[in-house]
Protein backbone atom coordinates (compact mmCIF):
# COMPACT_ATOMS: atom_id res chain seq x y z
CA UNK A 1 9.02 -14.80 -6.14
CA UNK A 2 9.18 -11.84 -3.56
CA UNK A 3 7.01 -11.20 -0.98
CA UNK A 4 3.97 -8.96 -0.93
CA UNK A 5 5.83 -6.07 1.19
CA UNK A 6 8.94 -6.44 -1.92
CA UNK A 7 6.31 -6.32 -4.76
CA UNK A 8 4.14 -3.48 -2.70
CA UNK A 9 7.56 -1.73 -2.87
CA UNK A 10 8.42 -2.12 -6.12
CA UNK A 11 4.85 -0.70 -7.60
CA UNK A 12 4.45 2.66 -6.03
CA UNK A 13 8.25 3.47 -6.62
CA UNK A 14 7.91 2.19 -10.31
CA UNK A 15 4.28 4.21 -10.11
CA UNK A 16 4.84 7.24 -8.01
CA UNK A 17 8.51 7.70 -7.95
CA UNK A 18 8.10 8.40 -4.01
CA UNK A 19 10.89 10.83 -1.32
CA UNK A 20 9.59 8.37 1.25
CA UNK A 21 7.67 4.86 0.84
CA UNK A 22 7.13 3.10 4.19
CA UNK A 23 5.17 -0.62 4.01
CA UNK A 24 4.94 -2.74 6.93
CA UNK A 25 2.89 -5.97 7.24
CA UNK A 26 0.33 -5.38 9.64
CA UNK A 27 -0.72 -9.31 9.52
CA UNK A 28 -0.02 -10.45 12.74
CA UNK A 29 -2.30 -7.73 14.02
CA UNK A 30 -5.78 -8.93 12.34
CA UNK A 31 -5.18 -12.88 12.44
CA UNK A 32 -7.78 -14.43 13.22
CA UNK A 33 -10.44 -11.77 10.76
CA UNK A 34 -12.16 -11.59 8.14
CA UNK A 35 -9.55 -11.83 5.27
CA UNK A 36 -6.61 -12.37 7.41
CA UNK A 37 -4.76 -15.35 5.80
CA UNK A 38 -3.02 -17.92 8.34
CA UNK A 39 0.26 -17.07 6.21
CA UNK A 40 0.15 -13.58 6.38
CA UNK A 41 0.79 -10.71 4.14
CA UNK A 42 -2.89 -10.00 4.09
CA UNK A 43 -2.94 -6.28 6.12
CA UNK A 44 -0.22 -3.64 5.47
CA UNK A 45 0.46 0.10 6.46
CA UNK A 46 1.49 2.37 3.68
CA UNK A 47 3.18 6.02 3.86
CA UNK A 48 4.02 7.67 1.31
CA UNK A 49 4.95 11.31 -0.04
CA UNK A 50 5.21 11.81 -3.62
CA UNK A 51 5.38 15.33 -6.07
CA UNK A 52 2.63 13.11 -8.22
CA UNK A 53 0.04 13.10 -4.90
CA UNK A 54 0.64 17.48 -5.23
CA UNK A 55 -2.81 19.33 -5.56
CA UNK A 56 -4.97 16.17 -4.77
CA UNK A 57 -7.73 15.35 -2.11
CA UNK A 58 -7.00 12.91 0.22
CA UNK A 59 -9.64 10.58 -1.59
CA UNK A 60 -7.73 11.22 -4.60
CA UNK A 61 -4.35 10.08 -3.06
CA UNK A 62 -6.05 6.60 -2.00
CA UNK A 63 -7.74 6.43 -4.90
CA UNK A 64 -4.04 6.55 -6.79
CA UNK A 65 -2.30 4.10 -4.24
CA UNK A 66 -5.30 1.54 -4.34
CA UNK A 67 -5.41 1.46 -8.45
CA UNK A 68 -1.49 1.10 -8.88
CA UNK A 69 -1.94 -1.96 -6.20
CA UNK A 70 -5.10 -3.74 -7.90
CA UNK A 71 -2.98 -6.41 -8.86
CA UNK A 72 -1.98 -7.14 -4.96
CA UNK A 73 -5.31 -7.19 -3.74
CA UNK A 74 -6.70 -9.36 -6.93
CA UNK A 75 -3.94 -11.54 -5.66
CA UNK A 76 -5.15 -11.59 -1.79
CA UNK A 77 -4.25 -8.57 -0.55
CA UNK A 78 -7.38 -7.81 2.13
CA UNK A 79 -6.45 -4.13 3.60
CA UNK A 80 -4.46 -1.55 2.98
CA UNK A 81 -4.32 1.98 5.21
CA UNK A 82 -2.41 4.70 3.34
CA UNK A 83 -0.93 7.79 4.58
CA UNK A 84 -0.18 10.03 1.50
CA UNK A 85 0.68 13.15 1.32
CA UNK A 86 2.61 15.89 -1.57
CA UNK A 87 5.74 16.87 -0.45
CA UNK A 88 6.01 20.03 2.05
């Protein structure tokens, strides 16, 4: 089994086809709240630019990145802030 950060990963390249995918655990930050698990993998950062994210709203783009992850956060997944963006 791979981590959450691996299977994050894996999903919005399979889903998006990204230039650049960053996803850091932000765990560590938030233990101790509301949904923070004492083994982590609960909180993460994602950036990502993607041709697919071209012509939509910012809602639109978290919207996208939320759905293709419902899986993670059926699975414990508690927070997710997403920086998307088209390509320049």
């Amino acid at each position: 089994m791979t981590n959450r950060s691996e299977r994050i990963r894996a999903v919005l390249t399979q889903v998006f086809s990204p230039e650049t995918l960053n996803v850091t655990d932000d765990s560590a930050r938030h233990a101790g709240h509301a949904g923070a698990s004492p083994e982590g993998e609960t909180h993460f950062n994602v950036e990502i630019v993607a041709a697919e994210f071209s012509g939509k709203s910012r809602v639109e783009m978290q919207r996208a990145v939320n759905s293709a992850l419902k899986d993670e956060f059926d699975r414990g997944l508690h927070a997710l802030s997403i920086k998307a963006r088209a390509p320049s």
